[in-house]
N, C-alpha and C. Protein backbone atom coordinates (compact mmCIF):
# COMPACT_ATOMS: atom_id res chain seq x y z
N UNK A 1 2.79 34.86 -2.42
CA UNK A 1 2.58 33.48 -2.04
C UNK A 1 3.01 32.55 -3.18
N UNK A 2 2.64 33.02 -4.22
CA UNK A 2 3.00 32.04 -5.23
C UNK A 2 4.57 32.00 -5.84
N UNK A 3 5.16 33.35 -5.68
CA UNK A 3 6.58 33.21 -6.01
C UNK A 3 7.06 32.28 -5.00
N UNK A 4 6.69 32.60 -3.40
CA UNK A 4 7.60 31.59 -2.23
C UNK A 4 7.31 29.94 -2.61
N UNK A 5 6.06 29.36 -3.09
CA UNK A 5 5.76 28.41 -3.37
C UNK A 5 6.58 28.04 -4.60
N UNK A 6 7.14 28.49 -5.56
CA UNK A 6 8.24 28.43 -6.56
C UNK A 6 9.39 28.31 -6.07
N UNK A 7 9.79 29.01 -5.15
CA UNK A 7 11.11 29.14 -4.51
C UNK A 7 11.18 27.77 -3.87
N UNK A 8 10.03 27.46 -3.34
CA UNK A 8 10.35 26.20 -2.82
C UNK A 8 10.70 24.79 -3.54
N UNK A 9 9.68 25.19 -4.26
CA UNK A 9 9.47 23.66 -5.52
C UNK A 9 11.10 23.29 -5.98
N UNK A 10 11.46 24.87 -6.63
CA UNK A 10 12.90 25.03 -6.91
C UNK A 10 13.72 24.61 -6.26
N UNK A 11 13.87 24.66 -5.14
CA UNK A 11 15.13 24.73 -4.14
C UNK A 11 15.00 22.91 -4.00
N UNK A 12 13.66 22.47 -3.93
CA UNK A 12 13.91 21.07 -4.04
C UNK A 12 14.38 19.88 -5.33
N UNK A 13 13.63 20.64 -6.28
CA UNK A 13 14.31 20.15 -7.44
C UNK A 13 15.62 20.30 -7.64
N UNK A 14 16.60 21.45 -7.60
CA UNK A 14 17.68 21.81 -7.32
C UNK A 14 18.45 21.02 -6.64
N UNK A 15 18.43 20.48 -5.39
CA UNK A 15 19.06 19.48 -4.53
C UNK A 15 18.93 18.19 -4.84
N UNK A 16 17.93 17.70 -5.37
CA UNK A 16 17.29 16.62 -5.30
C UNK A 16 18.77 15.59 -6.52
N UNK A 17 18.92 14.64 -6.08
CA UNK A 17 20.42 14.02 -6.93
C UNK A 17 19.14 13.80 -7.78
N UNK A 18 20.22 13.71 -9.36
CA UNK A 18 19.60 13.07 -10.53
C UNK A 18 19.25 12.08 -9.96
N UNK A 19 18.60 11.40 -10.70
CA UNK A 19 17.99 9.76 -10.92
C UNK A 19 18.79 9.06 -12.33
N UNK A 20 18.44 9.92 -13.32
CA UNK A 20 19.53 9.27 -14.86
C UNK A 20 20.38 9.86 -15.25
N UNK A 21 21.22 9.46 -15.91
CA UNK A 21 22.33 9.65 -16.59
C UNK A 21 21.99 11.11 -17.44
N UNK A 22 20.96 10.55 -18.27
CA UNK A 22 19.93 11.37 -18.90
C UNK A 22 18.67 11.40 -18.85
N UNK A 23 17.85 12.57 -19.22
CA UNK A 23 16.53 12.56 -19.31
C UNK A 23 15.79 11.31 -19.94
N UNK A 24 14.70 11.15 -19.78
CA UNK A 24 13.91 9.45 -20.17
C UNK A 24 13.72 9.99 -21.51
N UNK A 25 13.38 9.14 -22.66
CA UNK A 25 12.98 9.44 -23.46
C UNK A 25 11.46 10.19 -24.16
N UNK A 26 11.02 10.48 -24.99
CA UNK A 26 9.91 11.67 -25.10
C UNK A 26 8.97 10.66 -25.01
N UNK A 27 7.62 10.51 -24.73
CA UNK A 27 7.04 9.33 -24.78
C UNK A 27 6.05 9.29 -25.94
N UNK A 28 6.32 8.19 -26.61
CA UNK A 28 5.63 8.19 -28.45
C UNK A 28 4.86 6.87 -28.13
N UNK A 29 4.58 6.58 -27.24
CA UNK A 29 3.45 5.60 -27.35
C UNK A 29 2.09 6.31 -27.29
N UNK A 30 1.26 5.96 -27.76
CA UNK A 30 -0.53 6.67 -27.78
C UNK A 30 -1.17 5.95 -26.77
N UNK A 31 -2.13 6.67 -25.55
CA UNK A 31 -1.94 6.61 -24.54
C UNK A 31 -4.13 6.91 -24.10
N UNK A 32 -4.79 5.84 -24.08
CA UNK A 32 -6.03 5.67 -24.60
C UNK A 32 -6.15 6.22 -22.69
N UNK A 33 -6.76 7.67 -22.86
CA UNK A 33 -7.33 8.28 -21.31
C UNK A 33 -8.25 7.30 -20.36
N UNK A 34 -8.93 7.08 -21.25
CA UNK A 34 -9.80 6.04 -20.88
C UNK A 34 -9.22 4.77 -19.81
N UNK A 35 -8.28 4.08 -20.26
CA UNK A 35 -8.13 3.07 -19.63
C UNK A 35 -7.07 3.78 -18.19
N UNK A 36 -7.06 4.64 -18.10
CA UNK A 36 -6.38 5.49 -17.01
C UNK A 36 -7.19 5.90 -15.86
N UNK A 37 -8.46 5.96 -16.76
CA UNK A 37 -9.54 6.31 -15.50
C UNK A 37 -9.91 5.17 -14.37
N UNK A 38 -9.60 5.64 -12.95
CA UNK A 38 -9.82 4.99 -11.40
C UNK A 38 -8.95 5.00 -11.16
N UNK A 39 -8.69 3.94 -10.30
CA UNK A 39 -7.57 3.95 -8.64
C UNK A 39 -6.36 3.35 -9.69
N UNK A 40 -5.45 4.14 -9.10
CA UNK A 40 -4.03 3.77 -9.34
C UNK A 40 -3.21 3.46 -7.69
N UNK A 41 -2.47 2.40 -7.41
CA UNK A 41 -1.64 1.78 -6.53
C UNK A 41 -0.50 2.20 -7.16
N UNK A 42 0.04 2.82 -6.11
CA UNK A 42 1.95 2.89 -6.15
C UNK A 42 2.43 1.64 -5.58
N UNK A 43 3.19 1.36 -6.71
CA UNK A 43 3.73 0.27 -6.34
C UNK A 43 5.55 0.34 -5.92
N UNK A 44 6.02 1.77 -6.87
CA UNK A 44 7.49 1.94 -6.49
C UNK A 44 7.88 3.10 -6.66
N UNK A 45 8.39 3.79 -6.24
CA UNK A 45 8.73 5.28 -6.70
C UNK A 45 10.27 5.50 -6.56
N UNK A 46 10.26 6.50 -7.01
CA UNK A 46 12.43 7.30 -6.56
C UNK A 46 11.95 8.14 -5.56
N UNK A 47 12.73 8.49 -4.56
CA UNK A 47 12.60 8.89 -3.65
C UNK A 47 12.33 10.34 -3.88
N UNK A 48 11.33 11.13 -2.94
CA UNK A 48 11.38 12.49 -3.82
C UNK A 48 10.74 13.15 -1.68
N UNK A 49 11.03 14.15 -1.30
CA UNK A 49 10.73 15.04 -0.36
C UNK A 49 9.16 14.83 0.05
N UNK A 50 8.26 15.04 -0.99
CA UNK A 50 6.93 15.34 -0.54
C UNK A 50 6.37 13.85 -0.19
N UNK A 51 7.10 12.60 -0.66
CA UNK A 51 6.57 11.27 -0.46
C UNK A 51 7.40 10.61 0.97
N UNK A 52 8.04 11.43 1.48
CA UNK A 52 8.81 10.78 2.15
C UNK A 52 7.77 10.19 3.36
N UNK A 53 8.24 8.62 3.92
CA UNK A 53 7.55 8.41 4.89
C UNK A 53 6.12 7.51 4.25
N UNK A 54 5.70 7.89 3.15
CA UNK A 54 4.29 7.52 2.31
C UNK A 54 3.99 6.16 2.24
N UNK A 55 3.16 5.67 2.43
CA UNK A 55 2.78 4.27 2.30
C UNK A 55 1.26 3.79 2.00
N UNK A 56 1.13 2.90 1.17
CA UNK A 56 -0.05 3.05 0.52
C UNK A 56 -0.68 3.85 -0.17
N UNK A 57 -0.09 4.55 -0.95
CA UNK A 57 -0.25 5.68 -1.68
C UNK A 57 -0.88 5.07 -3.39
N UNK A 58 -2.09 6.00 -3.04
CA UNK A 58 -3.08 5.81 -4.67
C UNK A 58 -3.33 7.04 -5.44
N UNK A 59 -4.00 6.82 -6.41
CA UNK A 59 -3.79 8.14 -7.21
C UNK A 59 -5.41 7.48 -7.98
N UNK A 60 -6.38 8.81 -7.86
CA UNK A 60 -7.89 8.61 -8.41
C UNK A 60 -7.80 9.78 -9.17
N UNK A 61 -8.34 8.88 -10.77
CA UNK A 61 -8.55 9.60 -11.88
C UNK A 61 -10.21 9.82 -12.29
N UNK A 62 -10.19 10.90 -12.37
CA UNK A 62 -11.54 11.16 -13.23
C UNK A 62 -11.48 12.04 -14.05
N UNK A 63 -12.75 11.92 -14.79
CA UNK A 63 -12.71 12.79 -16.67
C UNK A 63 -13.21 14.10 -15.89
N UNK A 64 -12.99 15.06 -15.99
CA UNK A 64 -13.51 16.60 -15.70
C UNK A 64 -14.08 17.44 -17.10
N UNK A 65 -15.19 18.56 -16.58
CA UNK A 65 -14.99 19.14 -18.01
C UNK A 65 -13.55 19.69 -18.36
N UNK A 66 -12.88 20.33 -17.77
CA UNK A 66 -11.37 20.54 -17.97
C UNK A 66 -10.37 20.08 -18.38
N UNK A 67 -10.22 18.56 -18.27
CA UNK A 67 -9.85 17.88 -18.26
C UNK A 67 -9.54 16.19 -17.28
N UNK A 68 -9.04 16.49 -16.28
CA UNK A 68 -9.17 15.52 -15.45
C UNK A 68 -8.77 15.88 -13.80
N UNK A 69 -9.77 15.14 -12.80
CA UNK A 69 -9.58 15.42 -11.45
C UNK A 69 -8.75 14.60 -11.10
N UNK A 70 -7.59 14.42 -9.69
CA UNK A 70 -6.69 13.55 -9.86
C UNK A 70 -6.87 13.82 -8.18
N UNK A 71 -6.96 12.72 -7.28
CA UNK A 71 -6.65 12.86 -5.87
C UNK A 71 -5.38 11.90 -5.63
N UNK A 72 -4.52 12.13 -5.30
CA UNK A 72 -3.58 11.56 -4.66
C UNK A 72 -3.56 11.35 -3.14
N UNK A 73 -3.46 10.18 -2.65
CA UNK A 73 -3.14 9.86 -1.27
C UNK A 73 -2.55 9.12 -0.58
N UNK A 74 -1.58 9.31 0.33
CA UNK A 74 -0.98 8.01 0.68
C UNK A 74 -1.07 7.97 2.72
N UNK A 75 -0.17 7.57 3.47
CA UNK A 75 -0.29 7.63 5.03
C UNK A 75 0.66 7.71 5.19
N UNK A 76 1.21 8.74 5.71
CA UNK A 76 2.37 8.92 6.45
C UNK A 76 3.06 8.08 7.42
N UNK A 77 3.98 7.06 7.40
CA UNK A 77 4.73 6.20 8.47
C UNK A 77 3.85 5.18 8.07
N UNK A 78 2.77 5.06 8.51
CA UNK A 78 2.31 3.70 8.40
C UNK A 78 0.47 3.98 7.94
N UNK A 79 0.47 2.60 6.99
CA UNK A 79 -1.13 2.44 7.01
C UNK A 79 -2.15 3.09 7.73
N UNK A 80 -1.69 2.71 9.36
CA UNK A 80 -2.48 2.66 10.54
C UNK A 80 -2.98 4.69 10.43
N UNK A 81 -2.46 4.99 10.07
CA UNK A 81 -2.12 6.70 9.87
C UNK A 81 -3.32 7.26 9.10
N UNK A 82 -3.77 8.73 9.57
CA UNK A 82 -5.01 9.22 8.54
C UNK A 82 -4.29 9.40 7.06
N UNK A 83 -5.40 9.16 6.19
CA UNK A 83 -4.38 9.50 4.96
C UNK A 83 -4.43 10.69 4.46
N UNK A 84 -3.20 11.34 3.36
CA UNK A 84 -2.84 12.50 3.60
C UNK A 84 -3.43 12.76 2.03
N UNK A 85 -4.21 13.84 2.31
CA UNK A 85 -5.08 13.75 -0.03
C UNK A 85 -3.42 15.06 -0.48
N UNK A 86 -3.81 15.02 -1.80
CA UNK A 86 -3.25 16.40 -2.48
C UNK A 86 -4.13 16.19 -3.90
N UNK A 87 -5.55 17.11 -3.84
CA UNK A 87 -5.80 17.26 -5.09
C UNK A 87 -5.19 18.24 -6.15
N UNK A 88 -5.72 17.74 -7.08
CA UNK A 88 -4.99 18.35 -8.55
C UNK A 88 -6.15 17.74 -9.92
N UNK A 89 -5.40 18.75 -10.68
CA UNK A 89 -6.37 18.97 -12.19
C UNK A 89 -5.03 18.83 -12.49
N UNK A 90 -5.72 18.00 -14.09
CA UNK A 90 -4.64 17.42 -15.32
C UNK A 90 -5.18 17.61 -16.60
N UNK A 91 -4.41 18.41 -17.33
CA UNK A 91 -4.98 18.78 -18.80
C UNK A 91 -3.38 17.70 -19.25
N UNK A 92 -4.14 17.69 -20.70
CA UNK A 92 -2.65 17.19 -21.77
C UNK A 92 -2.52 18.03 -22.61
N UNK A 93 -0.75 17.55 -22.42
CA UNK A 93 -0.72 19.07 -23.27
C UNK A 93 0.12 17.99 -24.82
N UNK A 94 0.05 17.55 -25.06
CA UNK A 94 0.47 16.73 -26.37
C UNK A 94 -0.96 15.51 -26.83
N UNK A 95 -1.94 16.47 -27.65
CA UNK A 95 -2.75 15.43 -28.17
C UNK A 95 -2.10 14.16 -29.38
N UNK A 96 -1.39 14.21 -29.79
CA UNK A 96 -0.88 13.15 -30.28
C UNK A 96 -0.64 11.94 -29.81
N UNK A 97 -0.46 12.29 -28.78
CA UNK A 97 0.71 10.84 -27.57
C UNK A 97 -1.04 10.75 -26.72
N UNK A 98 -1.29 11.65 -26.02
CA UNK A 98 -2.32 11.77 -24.61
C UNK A 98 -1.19 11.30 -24.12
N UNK A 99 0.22 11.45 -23.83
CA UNK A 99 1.40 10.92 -22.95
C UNK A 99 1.24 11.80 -21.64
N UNK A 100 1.87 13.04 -22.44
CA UNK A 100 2.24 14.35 -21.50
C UNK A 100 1.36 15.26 -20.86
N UNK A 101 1.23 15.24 -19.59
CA UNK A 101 0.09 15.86 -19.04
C UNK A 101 0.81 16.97 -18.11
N UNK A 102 0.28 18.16 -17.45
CA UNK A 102 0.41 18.61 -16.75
C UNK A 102 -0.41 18.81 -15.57
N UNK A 103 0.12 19.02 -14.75
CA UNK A 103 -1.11 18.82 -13.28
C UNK A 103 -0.73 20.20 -12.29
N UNK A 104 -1.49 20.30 -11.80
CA UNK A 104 -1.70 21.67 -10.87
C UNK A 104 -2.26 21.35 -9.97
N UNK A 105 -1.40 21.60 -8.89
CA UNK A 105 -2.19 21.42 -7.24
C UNK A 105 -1.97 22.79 -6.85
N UNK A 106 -3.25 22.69 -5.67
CA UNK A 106 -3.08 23.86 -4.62
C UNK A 106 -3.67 25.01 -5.54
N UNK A 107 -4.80 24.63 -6.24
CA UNK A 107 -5.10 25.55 -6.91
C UNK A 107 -5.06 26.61 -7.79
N UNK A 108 -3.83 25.66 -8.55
CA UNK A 108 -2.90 25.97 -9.82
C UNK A 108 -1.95 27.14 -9.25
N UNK A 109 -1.37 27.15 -8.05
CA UNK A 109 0.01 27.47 -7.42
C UNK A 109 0.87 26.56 -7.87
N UNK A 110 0.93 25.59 -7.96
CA UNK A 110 2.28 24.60 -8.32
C UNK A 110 1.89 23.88 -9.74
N UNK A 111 2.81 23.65 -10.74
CA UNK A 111 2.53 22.95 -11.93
C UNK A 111 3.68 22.31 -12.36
N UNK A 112 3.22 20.95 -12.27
CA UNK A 112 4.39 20.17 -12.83
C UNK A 112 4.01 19.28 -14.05
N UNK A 113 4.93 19.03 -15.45
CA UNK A 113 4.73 17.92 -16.09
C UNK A 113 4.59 16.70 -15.68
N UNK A 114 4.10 15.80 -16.18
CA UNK A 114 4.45 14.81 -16.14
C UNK A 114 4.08 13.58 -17.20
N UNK A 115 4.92 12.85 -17.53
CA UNK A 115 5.02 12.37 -18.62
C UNK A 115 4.54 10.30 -18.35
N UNK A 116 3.73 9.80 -19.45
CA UNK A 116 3.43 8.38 -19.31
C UNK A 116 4.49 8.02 -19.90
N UNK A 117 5.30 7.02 -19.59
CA UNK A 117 6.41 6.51 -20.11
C UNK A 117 6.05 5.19 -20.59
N UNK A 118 5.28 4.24 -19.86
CA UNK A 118 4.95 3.41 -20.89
C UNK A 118 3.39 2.98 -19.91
N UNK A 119 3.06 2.58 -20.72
CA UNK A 119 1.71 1.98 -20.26
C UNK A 119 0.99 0.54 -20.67
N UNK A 120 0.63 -0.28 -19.94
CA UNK A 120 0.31 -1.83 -20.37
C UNK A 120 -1.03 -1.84 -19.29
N UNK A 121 -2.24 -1.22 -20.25
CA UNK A 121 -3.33 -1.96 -19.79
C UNK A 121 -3.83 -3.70 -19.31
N UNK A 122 -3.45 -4.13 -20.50
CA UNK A 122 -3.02 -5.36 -20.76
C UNK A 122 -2.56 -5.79 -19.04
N UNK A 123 -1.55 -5.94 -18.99
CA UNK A 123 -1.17 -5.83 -17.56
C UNK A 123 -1.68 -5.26 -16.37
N UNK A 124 -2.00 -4.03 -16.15
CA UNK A 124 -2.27 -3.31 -15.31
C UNK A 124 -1.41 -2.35 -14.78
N UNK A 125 -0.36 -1.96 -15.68
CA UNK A 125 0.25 -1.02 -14.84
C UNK A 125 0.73 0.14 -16.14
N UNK A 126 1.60 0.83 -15.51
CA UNK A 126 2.19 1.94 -16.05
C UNK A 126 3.20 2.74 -15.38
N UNK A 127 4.28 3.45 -16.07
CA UNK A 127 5.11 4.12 -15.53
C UNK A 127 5.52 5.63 -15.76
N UNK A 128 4.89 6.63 -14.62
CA UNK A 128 5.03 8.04 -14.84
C UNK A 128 6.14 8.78 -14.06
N UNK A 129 7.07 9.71 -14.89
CA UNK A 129 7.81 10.22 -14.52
C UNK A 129 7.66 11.35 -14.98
N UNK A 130 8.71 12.36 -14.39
CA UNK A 130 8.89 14.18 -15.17
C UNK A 130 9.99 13.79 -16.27
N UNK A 131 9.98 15.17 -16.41
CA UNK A 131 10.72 15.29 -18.07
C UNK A 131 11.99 15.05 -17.71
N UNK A 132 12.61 15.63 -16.60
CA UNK A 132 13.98 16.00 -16.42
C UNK A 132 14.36 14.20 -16.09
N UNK A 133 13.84 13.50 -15.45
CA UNK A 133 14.07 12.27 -14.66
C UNK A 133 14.07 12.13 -13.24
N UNK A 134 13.49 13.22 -12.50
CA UNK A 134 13.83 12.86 -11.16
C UNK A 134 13.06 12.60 -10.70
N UNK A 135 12.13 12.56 -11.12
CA UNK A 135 10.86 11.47 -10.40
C UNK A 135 10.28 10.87 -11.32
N UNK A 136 10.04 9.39 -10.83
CA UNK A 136 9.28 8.19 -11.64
C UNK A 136 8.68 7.67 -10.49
N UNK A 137 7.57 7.25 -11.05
CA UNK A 137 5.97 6.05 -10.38
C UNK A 137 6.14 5.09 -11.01
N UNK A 138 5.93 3.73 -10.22
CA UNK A 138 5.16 2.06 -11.47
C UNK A 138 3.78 2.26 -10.31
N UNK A 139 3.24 2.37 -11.17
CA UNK A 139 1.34 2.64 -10.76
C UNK A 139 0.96 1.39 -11.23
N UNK A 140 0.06 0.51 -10.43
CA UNK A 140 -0.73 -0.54 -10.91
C UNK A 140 -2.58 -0.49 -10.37
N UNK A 141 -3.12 -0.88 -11.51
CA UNK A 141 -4.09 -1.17 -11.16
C UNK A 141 -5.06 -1.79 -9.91
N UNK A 142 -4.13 -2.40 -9.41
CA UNK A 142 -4.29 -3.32 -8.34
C UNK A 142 -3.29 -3.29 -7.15
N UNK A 143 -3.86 -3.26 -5.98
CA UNK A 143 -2.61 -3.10 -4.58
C UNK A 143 -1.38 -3.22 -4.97
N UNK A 144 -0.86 -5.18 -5.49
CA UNK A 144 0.04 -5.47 -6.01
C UNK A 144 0.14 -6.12 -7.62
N UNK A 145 1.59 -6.38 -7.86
CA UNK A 145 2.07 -7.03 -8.94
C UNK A 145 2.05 -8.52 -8.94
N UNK A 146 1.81 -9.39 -9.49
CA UNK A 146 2.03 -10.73 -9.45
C UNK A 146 3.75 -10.41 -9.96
N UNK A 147 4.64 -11.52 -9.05
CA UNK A 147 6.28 -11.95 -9.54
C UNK A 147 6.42 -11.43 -10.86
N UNK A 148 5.88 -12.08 -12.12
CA UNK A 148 6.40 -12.17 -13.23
C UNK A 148 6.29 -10.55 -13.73
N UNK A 149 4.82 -10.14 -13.63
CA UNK A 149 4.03 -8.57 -13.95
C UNK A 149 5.12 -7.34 -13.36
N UNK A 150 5.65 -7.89 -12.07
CA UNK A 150 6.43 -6.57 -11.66
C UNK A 150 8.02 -6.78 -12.08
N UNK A 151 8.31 -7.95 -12.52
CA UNK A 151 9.57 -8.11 -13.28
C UNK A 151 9.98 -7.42 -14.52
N UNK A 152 8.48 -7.79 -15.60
CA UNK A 152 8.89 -7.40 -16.44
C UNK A 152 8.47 -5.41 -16.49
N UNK A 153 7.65 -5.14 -15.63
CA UNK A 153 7.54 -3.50 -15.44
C UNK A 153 9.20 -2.85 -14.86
N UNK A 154 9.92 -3.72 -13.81
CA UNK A 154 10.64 -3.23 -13.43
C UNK A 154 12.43 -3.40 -14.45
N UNK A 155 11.96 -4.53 -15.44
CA UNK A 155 12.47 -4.16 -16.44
C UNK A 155 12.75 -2.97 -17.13
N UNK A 156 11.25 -2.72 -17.65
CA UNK A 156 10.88 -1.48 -18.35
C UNK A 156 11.45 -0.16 -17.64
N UNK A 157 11.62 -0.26 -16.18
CA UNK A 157 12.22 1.32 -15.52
C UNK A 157 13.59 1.19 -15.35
N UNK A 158 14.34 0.32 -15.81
CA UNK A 158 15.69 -0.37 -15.97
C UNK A 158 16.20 0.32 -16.97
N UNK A 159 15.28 -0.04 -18.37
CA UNK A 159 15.54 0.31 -19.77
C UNK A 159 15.64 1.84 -20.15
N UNK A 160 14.06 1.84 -19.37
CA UNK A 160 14.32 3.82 -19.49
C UNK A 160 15.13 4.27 -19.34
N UNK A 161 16.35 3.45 -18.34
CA UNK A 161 17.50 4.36 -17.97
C UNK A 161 17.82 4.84 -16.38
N UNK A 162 16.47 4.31 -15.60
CA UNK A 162 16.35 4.44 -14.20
C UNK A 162 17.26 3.54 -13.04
N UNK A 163 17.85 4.41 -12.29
CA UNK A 163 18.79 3.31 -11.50
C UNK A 163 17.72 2.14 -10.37
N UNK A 164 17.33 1.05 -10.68
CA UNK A 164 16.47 0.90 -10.08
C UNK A 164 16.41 0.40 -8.57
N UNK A 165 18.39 0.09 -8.13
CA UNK A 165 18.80 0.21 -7.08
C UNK A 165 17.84 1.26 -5.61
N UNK A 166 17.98 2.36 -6.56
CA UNK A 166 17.54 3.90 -5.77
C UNK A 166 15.89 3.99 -5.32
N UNK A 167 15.30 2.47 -5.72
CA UNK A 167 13.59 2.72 -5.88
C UNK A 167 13.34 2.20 -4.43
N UNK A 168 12.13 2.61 -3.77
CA UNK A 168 11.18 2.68 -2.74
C UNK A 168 10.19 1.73 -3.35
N UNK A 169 9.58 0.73 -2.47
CA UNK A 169 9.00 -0.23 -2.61
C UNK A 169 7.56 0.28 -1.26
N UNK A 170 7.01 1.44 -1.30
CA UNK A 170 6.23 1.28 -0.08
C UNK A 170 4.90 0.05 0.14
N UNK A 171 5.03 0.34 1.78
CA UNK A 171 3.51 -1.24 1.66
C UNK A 171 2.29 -0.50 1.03
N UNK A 172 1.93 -1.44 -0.16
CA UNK A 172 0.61 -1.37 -0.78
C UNK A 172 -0.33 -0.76 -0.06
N UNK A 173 -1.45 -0.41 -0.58
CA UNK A 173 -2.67 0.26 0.10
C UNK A 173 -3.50 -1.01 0.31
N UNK A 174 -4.62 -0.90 1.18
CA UNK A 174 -5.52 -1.87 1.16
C UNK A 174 -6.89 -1.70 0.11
N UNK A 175 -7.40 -2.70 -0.32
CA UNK A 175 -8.62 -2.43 -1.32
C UNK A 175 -9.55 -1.40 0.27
């Protein structure tokens, strides 16, 4: 079961077109767990297989003894739709940064990095992607961005190197 669940992950990563030129850079900002903890709003993503269709999609953080519980959920086609969970556990694996985390769903059958690329409490948002580049999040604190807040975030996924042409804008979740 768990090799076919590899085979799969693979075969999608494999197909899946880059997103950058190159990989994002390593992330060297220090990255306070704390202000990470609760509801995260997707606000934009790169298109990736398992999100397809997704809308309103949040992401709930909590401290675990392990490290951290993480529910992800969004609705398939529309709001109106039951929503669809995928839990997962998140350890870090770079105490220096608290950047780089890894997460395990399905009961540590699947494990993927994933990396904070930048983060602005301050603001309310943040931007997580994998190592390679083919998938990136702008996660906000809140449903949406005010104009100026998602300008200058969508700056920031510009800079990284992200085509931001290629990004998904799904409708917000409701509080």
């Amino acid at each position: 079961m768990r090799a076919l669940a590899t085979a799969i992950i693979a075969a999608f990563v494999m197909t899946a077109a880059p997103a950058l030129a190159a990989p994002p850079p390593a992330p060297t900002q220090r990255i306070d767990l704390s202000k990470m903890m609760g509801r995260w709003y997707e606000v934009a993503r790169l298109p990736n297989k398992i999100q397809t269709g997704c809308q309103g999609g949040t992401s709930d953080w909590q401290k675990a003894s392990d490290g951290y519980s993480v529910v992800q959920a969004c609705h398939k086609g529309s709001l109106a739709a039951p929503a669809t969970e995928w839990k997962a556990k998140a350890k870090v694996l770079d105490g220096s940064t608290n950047a780089k985390l890894q997460m395990t769903f399905f009961n540590g059958l699947v494990r993927q990095e994933y990396w904070v690329l930048e983060h602005r409490p301050d603001q309310g948002w943040l931007i997580l992607g994998t190592p390679g580049g083919r998938s990136m999040w702008l996660m906000s604190q809140r449903p949406t961005l005010s104009a100026g807040v998602k300008a200058q975030a969508m700056a920031r996924v510009k800079q990284l190197g992200y085509d931001i042409s290629r990004l998904e804008f799904p409708q917000p979740a409701r509080n």
